[in-house]
Protein backbone atom coordinates (compact mmCIF):
# COMPACT_ATOMS: atom_id res chain seq x y z
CA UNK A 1 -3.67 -6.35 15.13
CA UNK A 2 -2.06 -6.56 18.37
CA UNK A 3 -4.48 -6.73 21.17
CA UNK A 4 -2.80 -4.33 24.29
CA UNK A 5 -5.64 -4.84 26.36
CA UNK A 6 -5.33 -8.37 26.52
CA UNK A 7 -1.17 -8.01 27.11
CA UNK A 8 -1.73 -5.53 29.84
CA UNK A 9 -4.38 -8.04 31.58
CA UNK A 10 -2.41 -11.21 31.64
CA UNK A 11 1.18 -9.28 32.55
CA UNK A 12 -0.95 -7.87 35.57
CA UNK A 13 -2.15 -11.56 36.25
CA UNK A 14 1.87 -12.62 36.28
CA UNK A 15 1.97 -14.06 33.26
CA UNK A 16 5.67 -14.54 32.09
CA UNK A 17 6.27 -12.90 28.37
CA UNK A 18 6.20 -16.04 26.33
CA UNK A 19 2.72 -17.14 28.07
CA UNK A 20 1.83 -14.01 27.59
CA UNK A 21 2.64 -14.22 23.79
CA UNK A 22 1.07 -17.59 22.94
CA UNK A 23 -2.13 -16.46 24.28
CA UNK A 24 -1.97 -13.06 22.30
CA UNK A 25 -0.77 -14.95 19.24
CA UNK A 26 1.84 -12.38 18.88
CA UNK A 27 5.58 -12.57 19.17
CA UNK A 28 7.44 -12.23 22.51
CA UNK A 29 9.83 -9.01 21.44
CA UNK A 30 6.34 -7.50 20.59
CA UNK A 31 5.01 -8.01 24.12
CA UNK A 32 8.06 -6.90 25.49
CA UNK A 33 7.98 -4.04 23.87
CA UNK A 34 4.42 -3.29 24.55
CA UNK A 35 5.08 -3.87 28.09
CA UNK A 36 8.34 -1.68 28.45
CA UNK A 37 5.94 1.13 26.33
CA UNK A 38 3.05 1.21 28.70
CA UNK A 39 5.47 1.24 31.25
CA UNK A 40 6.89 4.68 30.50
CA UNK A 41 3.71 6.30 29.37
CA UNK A 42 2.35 4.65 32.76
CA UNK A 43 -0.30 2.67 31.61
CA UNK A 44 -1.27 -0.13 33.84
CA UNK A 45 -4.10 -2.73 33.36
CA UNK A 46 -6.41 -0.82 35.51
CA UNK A 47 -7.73 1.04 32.24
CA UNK A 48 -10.79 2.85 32.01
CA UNK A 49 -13.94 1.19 30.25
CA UNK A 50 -14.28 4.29 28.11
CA UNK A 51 -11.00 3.71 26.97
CA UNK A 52 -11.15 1.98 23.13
CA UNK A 53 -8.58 0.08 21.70
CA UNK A 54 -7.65 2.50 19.21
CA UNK A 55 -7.32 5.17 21.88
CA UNK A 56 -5.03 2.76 23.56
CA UNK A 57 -2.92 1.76 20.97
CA UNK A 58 -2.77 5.41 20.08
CA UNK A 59 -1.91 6.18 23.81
CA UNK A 60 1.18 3.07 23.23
CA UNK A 61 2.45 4.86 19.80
CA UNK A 62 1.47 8.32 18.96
CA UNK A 63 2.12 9.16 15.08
CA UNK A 64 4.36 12.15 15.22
CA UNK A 65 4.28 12.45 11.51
CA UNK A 66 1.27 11.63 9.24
CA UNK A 67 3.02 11.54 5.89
CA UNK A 68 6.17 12.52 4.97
CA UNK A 69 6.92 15.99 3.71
CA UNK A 70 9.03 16.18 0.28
CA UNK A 71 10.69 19.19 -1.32
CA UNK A 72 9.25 20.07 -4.33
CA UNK A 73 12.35 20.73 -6.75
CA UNK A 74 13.38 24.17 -8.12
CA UNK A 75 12.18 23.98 -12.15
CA UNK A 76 13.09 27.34 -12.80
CA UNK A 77 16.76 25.92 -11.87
CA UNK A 78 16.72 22.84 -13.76
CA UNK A 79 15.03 24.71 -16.94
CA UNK A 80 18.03 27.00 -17.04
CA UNK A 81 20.64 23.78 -16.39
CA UNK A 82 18.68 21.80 -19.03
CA UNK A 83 19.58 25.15 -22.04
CA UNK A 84 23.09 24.60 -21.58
CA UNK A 85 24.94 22.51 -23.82
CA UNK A 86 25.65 19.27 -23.47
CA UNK A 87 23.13 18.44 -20.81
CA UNK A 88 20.22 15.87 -20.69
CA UNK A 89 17.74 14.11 -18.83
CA UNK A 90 19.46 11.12 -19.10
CA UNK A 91 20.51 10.31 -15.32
CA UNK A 92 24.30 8.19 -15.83
């Protein structure tokens, strides 16, 4: 798991981004796109102590869908479809 806390502390230090990612052991695209992240939700290093990581990483990438919602299909429709002739399950 990425560790924001840590890439928020040693950008604010003046780390450059591939320091920054050999100490995280992360990738430098990733820190640069945690960096550009907290910059437009306007989180800065200065982050409160009651602050956890999860709350943080939540903070860096809200869900804005849980699990995706599928459209259950009509049976009454494919009952009927299925009576006429000449049609099967068989997909071609």
């Amino acid at each position: 798991m990425t560790n924001y806390r840590e890439i928020l502390r040693l950008d604010n230090l003046g780390l450059n981004k591939t320091q920054i990612a050999d100490a995280c052991d992360c990738s430098r695209t990733t820190v640069i796109a945690v960096l550009r992240r907290a910059e437009e939700v306007g989180l800065f290093y200065t982050l409160p102590e009651s602050l956890s990581d999860k709350e943080l990483s939540k903070k860096l990438h809200p869900s804005t869908q849980s699990k995706p919602m599928y459209k259950m299909p009509d049976y009454e429709y494919v009952h009927k479809e299925l009576q006429k002739s000449g049609v099967t399950l068989i997909m071609a």
